[in-house]
PDB file of N, CA and C in Angstrom:
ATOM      1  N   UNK A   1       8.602   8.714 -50.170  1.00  0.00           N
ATOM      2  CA  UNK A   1       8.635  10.155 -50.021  1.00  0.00           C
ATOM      3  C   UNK A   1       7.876  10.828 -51.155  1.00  0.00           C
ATOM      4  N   UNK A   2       8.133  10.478 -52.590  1.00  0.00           N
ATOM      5  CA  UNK A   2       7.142  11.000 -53.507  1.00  0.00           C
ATOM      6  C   UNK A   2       6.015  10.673 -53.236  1.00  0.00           C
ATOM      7  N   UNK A   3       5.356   9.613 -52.386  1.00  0.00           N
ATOM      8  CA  UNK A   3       4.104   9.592 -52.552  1.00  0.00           C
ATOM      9  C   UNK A   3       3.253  10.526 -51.570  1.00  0.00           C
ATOM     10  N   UNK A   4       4.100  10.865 -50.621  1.00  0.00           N
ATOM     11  CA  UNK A   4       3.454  12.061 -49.363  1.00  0.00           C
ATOM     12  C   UNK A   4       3.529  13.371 -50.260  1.00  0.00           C
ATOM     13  N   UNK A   5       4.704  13.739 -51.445  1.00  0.00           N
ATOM     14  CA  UNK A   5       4.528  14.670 -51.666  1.00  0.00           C
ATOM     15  C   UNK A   5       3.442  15.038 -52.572  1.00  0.00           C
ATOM     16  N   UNK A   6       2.995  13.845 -53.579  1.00  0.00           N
ATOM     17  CA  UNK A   6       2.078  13.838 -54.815  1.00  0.00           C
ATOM     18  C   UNK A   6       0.681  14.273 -53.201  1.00  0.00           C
ATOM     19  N   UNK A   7       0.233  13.463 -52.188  1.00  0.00           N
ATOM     20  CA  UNK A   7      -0.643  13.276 -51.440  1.00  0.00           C
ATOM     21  C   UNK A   7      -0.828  14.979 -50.657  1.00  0.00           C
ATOM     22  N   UNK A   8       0.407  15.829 -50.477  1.00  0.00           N
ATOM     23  CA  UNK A   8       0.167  17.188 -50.630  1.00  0.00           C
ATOM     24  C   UNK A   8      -0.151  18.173 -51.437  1.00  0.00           C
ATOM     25  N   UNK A   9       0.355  17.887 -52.456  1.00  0.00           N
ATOM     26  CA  UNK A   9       0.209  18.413 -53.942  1.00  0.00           C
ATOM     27  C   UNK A   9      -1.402  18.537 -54.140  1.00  0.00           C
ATOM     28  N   UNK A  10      -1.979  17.195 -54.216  1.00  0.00           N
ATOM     29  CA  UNK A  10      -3.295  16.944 -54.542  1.00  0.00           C
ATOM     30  C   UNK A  10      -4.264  17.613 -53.239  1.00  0.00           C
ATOM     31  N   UNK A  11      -3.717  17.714 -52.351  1.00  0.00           N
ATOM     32  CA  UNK A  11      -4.516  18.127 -51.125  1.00  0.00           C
ATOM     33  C   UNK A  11      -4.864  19.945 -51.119  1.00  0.00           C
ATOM     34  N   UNK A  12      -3.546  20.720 -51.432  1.00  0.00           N
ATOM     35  CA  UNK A  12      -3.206  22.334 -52.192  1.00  0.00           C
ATOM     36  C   UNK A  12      -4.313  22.248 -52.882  1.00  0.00           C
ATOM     37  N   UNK A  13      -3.963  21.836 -54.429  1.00  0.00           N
ATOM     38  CA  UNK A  13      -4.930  21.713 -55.468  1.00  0.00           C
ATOM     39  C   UNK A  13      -6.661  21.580 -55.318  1.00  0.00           C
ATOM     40  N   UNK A  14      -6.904  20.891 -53.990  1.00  0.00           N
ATOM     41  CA  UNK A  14      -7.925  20.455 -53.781  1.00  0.00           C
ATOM     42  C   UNK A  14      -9.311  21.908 -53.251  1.00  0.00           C
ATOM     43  N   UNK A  15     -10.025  21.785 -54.435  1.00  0.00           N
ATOM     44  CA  UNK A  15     -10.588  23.229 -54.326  1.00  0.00           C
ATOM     45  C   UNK A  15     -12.104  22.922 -53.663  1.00  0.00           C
ATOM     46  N   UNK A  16     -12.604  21.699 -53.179  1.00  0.00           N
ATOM     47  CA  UNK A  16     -13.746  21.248 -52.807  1.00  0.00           C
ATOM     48  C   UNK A  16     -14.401  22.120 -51.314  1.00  0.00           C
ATOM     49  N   UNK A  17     -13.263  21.472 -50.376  1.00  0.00           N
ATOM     50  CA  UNK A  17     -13.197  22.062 -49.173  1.00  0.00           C
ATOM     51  C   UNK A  17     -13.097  24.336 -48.722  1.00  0.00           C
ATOM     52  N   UNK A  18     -12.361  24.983 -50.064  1.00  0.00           N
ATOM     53  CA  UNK A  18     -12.789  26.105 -50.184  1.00  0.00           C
ATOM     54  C   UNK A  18     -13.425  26.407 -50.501  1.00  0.00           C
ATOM     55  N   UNK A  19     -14.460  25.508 -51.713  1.00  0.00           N
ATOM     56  CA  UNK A  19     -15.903  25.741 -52.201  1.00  0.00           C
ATOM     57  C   UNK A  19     -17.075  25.955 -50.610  1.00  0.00           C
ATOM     58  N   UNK A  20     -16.753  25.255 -49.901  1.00  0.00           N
ATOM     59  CA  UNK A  20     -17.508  25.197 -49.072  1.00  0.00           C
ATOM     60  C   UNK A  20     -16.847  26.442 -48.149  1.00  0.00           C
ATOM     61  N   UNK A  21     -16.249  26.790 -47.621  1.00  0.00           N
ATOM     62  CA  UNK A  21     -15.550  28.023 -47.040  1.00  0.00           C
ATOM     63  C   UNK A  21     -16.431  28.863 -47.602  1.00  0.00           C
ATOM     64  N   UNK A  22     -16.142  29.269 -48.424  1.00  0.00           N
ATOM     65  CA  UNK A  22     -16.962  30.403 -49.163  1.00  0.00           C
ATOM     66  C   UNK A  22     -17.980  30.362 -49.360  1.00  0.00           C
ATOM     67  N   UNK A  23     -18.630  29.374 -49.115  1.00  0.00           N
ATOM     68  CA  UNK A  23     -20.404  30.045 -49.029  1.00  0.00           C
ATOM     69  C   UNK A  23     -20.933  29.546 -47.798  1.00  0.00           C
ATOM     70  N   UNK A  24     -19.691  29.112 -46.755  1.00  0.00           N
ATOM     71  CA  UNK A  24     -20.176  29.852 -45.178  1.00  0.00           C
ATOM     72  C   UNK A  24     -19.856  30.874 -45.303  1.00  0.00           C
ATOM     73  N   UNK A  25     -18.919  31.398 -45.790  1.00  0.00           N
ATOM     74  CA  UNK A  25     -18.582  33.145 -45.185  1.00  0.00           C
ATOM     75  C   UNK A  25     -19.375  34.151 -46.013  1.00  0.00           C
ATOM     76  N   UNK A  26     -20.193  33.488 -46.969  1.00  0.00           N
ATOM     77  CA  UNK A  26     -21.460  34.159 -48.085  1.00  0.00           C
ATOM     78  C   UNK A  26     -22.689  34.342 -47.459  1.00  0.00           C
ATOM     79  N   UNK A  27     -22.724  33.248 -46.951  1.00  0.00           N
ATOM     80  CA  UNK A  27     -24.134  33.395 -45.920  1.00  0.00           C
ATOM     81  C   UNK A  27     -23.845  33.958 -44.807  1.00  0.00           C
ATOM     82  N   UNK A  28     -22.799  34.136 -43.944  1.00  0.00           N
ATOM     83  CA  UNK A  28     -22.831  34.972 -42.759  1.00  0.00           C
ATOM     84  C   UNK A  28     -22.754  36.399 -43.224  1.00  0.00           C
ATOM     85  N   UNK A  29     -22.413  36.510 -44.414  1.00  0.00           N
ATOM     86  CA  UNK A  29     -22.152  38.176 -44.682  1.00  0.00           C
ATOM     87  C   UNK A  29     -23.936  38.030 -45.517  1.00  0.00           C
ATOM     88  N   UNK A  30     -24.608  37.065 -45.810  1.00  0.00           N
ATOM     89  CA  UNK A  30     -25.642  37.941 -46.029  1.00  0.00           C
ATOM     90  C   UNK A  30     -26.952  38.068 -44.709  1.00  0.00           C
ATOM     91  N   UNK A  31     -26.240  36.701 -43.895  1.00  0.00           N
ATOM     92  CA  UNK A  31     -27.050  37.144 -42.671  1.00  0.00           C
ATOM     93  C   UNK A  31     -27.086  38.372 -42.105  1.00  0.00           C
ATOM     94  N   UNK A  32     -25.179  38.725 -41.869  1.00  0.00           N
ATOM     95  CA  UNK A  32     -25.380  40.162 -41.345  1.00  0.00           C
ATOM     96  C   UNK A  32     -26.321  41.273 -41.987  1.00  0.00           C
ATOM     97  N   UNK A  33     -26.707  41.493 -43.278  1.00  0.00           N
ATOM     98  CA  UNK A  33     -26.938  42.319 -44.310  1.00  0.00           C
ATOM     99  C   UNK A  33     -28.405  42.311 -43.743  1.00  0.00           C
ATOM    100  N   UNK A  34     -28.983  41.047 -43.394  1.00  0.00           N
ATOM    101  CA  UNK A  34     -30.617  40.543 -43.212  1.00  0.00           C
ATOM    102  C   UNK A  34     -30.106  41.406 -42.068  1.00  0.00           C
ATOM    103  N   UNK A  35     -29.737  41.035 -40.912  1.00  0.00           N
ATOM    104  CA  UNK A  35     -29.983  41.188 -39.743  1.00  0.00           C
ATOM    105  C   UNK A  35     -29.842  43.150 -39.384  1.00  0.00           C
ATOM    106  N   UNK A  36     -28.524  43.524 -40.234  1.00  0.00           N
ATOM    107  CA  UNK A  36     -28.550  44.930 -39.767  1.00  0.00           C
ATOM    108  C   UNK A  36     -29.416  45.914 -40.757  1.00  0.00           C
ATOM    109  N   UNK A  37     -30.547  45.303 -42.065  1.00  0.00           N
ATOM    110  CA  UNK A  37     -31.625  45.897 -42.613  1.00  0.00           C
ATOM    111  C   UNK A  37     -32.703  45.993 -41.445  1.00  0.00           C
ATOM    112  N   UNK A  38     -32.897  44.578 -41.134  1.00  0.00           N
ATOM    113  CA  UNK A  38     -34.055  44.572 -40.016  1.00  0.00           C
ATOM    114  C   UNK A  38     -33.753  45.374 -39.047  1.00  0.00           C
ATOM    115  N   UNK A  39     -32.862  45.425 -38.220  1.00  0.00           N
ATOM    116  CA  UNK A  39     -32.610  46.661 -37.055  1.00  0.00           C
ATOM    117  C   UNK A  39     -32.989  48.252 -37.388  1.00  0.00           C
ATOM    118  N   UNK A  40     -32.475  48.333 -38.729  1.00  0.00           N
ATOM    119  CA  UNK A  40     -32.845  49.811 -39.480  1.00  0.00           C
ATOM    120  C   UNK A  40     -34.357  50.272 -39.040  1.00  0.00           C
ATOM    121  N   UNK A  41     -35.025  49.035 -40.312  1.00  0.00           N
ATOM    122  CA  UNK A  41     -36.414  49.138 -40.762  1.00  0.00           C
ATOM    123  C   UNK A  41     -36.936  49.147 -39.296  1.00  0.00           C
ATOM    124  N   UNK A  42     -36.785  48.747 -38.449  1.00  0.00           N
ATOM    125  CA  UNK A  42     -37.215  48.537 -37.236  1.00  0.00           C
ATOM    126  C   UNK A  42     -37.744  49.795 -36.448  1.00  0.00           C
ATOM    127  N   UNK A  43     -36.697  50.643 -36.575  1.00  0.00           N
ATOM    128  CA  UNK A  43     -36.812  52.215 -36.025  1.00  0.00           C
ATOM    129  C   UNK A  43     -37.567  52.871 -36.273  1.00  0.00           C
ATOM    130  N   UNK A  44     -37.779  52.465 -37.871  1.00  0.00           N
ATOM    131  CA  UNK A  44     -38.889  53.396 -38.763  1.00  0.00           C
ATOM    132  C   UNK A  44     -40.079  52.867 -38.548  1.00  0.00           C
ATOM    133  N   UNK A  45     -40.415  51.596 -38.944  1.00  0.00           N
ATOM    134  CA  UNK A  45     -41.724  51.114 -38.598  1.00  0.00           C
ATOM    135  C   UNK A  45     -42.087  51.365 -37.086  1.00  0.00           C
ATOM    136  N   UNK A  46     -41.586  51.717 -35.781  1.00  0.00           N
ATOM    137  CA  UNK A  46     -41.780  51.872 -35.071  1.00  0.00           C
ATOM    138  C   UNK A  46     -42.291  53.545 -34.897  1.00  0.00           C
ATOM    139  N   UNK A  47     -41.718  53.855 -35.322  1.00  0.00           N
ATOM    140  CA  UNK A  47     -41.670  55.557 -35.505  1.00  0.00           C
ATOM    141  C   UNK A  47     -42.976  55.743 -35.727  1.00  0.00           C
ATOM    142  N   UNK A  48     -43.218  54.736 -36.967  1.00  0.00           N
ATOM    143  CA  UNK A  48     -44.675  54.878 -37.883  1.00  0.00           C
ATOM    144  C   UNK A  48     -46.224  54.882 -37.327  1.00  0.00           C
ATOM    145  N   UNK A  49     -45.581  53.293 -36.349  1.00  0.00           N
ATOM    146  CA  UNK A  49     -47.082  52.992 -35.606  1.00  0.00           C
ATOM    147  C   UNK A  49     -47.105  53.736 -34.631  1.00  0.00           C
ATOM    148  N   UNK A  50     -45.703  54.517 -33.681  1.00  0.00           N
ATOM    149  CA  UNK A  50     -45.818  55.397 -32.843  1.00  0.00           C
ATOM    150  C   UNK A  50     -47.181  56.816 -33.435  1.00  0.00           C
ATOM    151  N   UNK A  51     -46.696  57.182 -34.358  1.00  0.00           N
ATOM    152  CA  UNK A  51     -47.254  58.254 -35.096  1.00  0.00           C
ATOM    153  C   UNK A  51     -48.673  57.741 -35.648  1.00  0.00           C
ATOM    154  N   UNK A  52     -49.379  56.909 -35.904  1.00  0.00           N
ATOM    155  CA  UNK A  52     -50.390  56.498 -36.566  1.00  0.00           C
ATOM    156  C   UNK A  52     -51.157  56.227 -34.822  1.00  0.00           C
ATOM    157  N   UNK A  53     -50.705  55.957 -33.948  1.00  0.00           N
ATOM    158  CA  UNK A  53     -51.446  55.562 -32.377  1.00  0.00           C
ATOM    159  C   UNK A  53     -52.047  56.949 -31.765  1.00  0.00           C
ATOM    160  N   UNK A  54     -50.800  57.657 -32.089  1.00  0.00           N
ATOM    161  CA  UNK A  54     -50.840  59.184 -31.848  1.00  0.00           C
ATOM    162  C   UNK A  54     -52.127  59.438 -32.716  1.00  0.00           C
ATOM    163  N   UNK A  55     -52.066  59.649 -33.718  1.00  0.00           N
ATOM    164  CA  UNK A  55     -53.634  59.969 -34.584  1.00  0.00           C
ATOM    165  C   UNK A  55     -54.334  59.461 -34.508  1.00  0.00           C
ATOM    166  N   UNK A  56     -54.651  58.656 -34.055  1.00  0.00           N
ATOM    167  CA  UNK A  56     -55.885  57.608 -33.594  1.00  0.00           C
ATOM    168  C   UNK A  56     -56.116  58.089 -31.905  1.00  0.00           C
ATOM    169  N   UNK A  57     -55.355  58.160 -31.336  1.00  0.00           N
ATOM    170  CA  UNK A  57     -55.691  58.565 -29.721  1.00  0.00           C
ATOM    171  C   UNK A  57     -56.289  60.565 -29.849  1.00  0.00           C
ATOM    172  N   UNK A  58     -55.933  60.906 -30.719  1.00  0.00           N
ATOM    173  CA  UNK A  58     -56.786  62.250 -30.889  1.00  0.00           C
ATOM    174  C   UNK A  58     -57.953  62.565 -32.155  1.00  0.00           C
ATOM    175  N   UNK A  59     -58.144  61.168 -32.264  1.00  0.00           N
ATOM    176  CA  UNK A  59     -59.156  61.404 -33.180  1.00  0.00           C
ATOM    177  C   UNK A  59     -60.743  61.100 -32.182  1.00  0.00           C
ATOM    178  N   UNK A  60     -61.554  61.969 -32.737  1.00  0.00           N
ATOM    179  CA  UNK A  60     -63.187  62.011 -32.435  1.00  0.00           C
ATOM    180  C   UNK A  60     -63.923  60.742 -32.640  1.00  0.00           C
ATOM    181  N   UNK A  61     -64.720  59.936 -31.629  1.00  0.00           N
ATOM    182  CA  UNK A  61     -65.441  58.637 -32.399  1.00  0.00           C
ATOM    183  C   UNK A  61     -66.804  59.617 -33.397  1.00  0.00           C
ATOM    184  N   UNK A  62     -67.369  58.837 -33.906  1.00  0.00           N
ATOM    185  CA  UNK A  62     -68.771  58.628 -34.262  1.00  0.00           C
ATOM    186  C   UNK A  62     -69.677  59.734 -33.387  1.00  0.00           C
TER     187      UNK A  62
END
């Protein structure tokens, strides 16, 4: 019986397996961060080339 309990004890203690927890849940929170910048920037750069097509479709050639 002490030896199941020492074999829990050490298993609690055991900080390897949360090392790894935490930098899956590090990288999904910085994926999200990537992913909902890009959606942002997205709007704008679109906005941009919308507006730059626009000045180019009323501009005069040569």
């Amino acid at each position: 019986m002490s030896t199941l309990l020492q074999h829990v004890k050490d298993f609690i203690q055991d900080e390897e397996g949360l090392t790894t927890v935490e930098y899956a849940i590090a990288g999904g929170l910085i994926g999200l961060a990537v992913i909902t910048a890009f959606q942002a920037l997205g709007g704008t750069v679109g906005g941009i080339i919308t507006a730059i097509d626009t000045l180019l479709s009323g501009a005069t050639g040569p």
